[in-house]
PDB file of N, CA and C in Angstrom:
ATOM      1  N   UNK A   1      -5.214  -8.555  14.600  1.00  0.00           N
ATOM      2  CA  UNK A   1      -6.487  -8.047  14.158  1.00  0.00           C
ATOM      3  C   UNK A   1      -6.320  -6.591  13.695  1.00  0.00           C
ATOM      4  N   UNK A   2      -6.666  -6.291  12.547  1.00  0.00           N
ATOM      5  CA  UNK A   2      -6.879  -4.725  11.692  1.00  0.00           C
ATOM      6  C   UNK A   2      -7.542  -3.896  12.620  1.00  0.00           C
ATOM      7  N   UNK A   3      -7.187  -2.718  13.024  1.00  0.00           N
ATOM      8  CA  UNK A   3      -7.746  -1.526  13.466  1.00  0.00           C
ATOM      9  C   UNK A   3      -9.187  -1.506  12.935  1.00  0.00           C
ATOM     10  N   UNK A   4     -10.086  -0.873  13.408  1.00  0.00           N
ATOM     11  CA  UNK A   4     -11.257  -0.830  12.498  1.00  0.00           C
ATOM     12  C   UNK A   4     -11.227   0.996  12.720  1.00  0.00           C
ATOM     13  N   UNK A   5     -11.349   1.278  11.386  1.00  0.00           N
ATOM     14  CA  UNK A   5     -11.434   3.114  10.904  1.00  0.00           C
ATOM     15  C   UNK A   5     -12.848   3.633  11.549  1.00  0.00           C
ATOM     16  N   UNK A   6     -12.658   4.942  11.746  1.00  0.00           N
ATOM     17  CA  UNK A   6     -14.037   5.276  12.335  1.00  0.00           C
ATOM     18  C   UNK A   6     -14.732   5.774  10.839  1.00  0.00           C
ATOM     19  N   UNK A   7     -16.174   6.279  11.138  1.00  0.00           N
ATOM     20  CA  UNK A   7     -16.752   6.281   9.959  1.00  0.00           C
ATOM     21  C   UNK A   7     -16.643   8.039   8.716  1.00  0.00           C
ATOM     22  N   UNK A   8     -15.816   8.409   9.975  1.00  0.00           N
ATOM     23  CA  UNK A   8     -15.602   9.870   9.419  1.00  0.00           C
ATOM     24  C   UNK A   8     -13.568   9.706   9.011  1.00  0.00           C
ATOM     25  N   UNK A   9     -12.916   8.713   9.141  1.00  0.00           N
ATOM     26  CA  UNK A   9     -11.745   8.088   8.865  1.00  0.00           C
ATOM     27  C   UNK A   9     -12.098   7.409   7.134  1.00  0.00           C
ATOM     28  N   UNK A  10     -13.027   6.653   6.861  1.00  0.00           N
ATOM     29  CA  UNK A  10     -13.270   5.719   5.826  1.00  0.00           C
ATOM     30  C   UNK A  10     -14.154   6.957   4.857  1.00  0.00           C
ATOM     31  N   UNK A  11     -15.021   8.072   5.028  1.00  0.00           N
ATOM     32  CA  UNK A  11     -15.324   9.139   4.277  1.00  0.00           C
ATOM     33  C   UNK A  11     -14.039   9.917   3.448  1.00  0.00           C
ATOM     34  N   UNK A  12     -13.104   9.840   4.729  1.00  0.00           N
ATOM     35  CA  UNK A  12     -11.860  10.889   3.962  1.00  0.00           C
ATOM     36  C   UNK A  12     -10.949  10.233   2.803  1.00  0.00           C
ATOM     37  N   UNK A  13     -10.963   9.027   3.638  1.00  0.00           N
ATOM     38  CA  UNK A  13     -10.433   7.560   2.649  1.00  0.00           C
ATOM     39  C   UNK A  13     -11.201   7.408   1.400  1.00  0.00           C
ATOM     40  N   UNK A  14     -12.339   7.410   1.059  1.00  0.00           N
ATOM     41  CA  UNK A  14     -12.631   7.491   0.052  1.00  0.00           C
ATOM     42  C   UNK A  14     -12.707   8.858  -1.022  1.00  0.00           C
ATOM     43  N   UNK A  15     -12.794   9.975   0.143  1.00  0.00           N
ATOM     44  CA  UNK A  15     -13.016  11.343  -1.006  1.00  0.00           C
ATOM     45  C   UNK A  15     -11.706  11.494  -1.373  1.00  0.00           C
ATOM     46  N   UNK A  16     -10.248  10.911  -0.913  1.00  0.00           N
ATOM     47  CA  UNK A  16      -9.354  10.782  -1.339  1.00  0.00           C
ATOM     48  C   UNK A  16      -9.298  10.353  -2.901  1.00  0.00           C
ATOM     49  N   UNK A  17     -10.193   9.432  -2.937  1.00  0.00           N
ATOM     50  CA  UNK A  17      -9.251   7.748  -4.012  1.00  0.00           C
ATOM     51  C   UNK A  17     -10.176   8.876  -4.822  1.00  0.00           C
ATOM     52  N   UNK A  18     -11.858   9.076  -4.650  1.00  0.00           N
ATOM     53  CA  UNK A  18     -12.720   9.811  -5.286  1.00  0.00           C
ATOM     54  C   UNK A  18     -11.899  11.029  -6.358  1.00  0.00           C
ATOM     55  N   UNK A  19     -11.104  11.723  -5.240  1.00  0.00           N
ATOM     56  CA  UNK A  19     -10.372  13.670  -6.134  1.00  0.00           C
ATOM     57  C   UNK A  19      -9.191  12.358  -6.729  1.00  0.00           C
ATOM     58  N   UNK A  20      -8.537  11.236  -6.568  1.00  0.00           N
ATOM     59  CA  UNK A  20      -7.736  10.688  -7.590  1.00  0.00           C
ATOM     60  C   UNK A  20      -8.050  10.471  -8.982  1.00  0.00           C
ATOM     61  N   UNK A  21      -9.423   9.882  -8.959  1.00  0.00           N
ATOM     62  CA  UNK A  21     -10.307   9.254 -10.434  1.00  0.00           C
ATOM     63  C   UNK A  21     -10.649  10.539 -11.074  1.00  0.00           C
ATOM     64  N   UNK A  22     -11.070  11.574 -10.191  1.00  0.00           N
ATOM     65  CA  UNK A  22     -11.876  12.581 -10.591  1.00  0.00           C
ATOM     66  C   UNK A  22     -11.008  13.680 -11.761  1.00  0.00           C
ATOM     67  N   UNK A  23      -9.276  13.114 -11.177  1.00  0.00           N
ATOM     68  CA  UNK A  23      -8.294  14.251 -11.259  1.00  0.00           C
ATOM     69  C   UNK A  23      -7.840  13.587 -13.045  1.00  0.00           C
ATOM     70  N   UNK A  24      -8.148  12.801 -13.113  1.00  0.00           N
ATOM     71  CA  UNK A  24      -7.973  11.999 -14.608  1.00  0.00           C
ATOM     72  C   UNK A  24      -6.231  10.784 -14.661  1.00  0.00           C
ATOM     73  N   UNK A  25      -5.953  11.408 -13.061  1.00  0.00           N
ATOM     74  CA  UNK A  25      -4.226  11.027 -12.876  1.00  0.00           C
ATOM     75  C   UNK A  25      -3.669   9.877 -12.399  1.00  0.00           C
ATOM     76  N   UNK A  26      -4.344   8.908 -13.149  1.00  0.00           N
ATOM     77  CA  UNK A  26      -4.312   7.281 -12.590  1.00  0.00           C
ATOM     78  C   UNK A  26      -4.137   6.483 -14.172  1.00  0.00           C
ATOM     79  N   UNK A  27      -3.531   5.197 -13.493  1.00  0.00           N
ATOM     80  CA  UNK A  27      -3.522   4.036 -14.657  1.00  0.00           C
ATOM     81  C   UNK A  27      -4.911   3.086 -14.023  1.00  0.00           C
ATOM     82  N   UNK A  28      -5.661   2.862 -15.426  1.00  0.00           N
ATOM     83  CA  UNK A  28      -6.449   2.176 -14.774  1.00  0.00           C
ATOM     84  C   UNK A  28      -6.122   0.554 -13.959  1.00  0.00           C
ATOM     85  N   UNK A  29      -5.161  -0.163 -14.763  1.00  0.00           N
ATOM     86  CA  UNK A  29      -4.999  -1.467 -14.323  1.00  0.00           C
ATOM     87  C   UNK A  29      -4.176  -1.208 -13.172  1.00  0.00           C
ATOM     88  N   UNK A  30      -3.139  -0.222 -13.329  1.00  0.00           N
ATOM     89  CA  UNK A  30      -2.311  -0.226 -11.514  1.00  0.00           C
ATOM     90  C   UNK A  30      -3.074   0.155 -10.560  1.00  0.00           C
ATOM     91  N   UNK A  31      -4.373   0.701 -10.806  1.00  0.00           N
ATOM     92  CA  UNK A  31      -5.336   1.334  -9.977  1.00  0.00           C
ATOM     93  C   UNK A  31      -6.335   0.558  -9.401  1.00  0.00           C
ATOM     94  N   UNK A  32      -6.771  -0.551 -10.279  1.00  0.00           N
ATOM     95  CA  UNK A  32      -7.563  -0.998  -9.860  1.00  0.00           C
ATOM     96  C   UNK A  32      -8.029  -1.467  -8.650  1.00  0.00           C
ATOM     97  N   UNK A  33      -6.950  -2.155  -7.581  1.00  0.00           N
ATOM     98  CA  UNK A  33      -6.841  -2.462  -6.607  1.00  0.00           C
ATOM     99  C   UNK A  33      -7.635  -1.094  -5.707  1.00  0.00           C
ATOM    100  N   UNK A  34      -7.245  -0.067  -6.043  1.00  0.00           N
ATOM    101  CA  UNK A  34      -7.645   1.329  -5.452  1.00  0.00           C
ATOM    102  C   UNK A  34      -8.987   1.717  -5.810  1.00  0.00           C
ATOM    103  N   UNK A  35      -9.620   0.803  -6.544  1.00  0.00           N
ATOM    104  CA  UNK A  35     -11.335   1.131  -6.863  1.00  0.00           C
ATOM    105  C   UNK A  35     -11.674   0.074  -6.595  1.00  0.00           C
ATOM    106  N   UNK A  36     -11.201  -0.544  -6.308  1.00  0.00           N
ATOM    107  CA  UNK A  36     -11.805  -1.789  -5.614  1.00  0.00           C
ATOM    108  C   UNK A  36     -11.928  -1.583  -4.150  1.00  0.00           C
ATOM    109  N   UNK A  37     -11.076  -0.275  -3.481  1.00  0.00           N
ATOM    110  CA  UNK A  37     -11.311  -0.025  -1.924  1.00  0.00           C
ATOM    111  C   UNK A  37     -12.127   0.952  -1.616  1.00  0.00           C
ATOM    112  N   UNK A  38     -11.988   1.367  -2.809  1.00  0.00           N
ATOM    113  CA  UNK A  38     -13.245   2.866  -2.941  1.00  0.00           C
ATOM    114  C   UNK A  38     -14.957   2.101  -2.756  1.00  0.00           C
ATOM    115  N   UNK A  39     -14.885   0.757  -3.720  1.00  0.00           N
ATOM    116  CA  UNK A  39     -16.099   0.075  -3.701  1.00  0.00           C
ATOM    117  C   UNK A  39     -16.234  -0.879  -2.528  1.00  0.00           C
ATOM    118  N   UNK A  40     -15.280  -0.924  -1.911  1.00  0.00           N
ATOM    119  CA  UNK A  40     -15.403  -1.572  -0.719  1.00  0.00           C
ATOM    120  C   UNK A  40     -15.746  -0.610   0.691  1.00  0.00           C
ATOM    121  N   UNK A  41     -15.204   0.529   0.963  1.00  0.00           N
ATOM    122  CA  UNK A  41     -15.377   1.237   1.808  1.00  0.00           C
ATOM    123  C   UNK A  41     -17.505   2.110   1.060  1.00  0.00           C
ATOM    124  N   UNK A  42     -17.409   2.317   0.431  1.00  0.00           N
ATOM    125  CA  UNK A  42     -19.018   3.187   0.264  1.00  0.00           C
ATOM    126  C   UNK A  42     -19.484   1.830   0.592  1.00  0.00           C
ATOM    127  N   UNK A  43     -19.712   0.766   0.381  1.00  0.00           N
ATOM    128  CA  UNK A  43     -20.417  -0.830   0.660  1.00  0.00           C
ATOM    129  C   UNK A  43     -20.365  -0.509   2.546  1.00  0.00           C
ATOM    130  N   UNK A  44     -19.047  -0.216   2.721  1.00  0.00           N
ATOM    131  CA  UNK A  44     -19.380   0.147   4.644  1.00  0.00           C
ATOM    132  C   UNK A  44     -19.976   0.864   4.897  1.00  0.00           C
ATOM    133  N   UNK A  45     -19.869   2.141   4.017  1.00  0.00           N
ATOM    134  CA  UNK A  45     -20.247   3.268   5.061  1.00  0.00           C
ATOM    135  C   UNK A  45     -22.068   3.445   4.529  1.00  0.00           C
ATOM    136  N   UNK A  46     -22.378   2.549   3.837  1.00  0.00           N
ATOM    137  CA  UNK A  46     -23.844   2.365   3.194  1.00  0.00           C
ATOM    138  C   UNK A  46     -24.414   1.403   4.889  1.00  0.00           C
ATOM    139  N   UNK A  47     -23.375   0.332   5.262  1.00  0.00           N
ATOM    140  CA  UNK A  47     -24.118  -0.675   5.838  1.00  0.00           C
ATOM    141  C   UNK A  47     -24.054   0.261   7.071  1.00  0.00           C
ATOM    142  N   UNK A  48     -23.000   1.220   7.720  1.00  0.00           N
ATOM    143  CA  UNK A  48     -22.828   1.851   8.834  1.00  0.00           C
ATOM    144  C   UNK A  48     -24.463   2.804   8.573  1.00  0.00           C
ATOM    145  N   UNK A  49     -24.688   3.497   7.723  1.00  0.00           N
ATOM    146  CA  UNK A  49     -25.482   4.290   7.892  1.00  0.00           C
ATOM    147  C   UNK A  49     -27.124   3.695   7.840  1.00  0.00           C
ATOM    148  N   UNK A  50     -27.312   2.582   7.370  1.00  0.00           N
ATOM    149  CA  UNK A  50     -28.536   1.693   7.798  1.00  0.00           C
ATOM    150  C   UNK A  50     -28.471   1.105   9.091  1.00  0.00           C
ATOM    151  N   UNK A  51     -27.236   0.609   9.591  1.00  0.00           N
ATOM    152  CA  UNK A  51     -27.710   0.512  10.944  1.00  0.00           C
ATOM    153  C   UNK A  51     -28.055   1.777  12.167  1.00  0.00           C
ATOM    154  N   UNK A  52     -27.132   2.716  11.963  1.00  0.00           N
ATOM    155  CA  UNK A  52     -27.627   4.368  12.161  1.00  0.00           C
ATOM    156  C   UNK A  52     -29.660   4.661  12.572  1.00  0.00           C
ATOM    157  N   UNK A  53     -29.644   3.898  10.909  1.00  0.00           N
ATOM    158  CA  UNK A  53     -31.609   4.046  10.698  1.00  0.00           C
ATOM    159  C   UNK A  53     -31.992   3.465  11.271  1.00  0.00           C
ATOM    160  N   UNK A  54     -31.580   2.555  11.549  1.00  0.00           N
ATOM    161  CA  UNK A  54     -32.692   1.229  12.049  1.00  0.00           C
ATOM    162  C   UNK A  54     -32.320   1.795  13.675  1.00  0.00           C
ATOM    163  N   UNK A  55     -31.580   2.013  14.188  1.00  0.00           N
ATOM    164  CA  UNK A  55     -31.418   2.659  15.502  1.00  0.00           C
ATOM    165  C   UNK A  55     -32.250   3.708  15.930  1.00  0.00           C
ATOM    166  N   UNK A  56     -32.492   4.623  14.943  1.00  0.00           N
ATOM    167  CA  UNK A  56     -33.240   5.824  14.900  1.00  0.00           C
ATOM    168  C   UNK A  56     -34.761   5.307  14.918  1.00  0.00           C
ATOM    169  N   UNK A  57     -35.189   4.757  14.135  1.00  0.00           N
ATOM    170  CA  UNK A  57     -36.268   3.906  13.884  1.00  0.00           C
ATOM    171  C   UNK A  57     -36.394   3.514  15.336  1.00  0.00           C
ATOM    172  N   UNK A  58     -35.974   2.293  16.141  1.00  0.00           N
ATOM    173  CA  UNK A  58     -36.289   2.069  16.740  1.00  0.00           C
ATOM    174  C   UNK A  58     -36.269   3.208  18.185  1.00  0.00           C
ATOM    175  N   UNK A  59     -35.866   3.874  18.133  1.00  0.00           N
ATOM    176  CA  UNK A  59     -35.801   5.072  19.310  1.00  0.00           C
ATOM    177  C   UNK A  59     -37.149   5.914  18.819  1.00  0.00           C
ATOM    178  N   UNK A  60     -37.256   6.098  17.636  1.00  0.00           N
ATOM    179  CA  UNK A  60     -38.968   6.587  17.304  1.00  0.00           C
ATOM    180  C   UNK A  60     -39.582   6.183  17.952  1.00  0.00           C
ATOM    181  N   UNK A  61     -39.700   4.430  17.719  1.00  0.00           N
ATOM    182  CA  UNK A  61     -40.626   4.005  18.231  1.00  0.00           C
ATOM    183  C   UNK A  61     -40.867   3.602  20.032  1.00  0.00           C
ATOM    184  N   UNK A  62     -40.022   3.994  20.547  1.00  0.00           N
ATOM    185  CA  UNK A  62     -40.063   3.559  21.688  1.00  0.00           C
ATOM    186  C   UNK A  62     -40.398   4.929  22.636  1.00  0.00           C
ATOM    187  N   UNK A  63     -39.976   6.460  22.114  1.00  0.00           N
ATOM    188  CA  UNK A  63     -40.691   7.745  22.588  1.00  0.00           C
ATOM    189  C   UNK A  63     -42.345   7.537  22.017  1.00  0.00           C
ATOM    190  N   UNK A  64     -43.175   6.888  21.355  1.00  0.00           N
ATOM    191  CA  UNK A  64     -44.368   6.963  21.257  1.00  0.00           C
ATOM    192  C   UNK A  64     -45.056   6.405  22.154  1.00  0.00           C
TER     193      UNK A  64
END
């Protein structure tokens, strides 16, 4: 079973691949695989940070 990255591990992981694209210093087709993890990791750290809300949310509601 794969390690699972923490969510400040999968941020750095992506601002990585991010300063790669950004830097102009890539092939796109050898790369692709590598924007395909970029679009796979923001897809996590989107679903990590809605469950975050909905946690928060419900702790709102339970101090009222």
């Amino acid at each position: 079973m794969a390690e699972q990255k923490s969510f400040a591990d999968k941020m750095k992981e992506l601002e990585s691949i991010k300063e790669k694209f950004e830097s102009g210093n890539f092939d796109l087709e050898k790369d692709l695989p590598l924007y395909k993890r970029a679009v796979q990791l923001a897809g996590d750290l989107k679903e990590h940070l809605k469950k975050i809300e909905n946690e928060i949310i419900e702790i709102e509601k339970q101090k009222d």
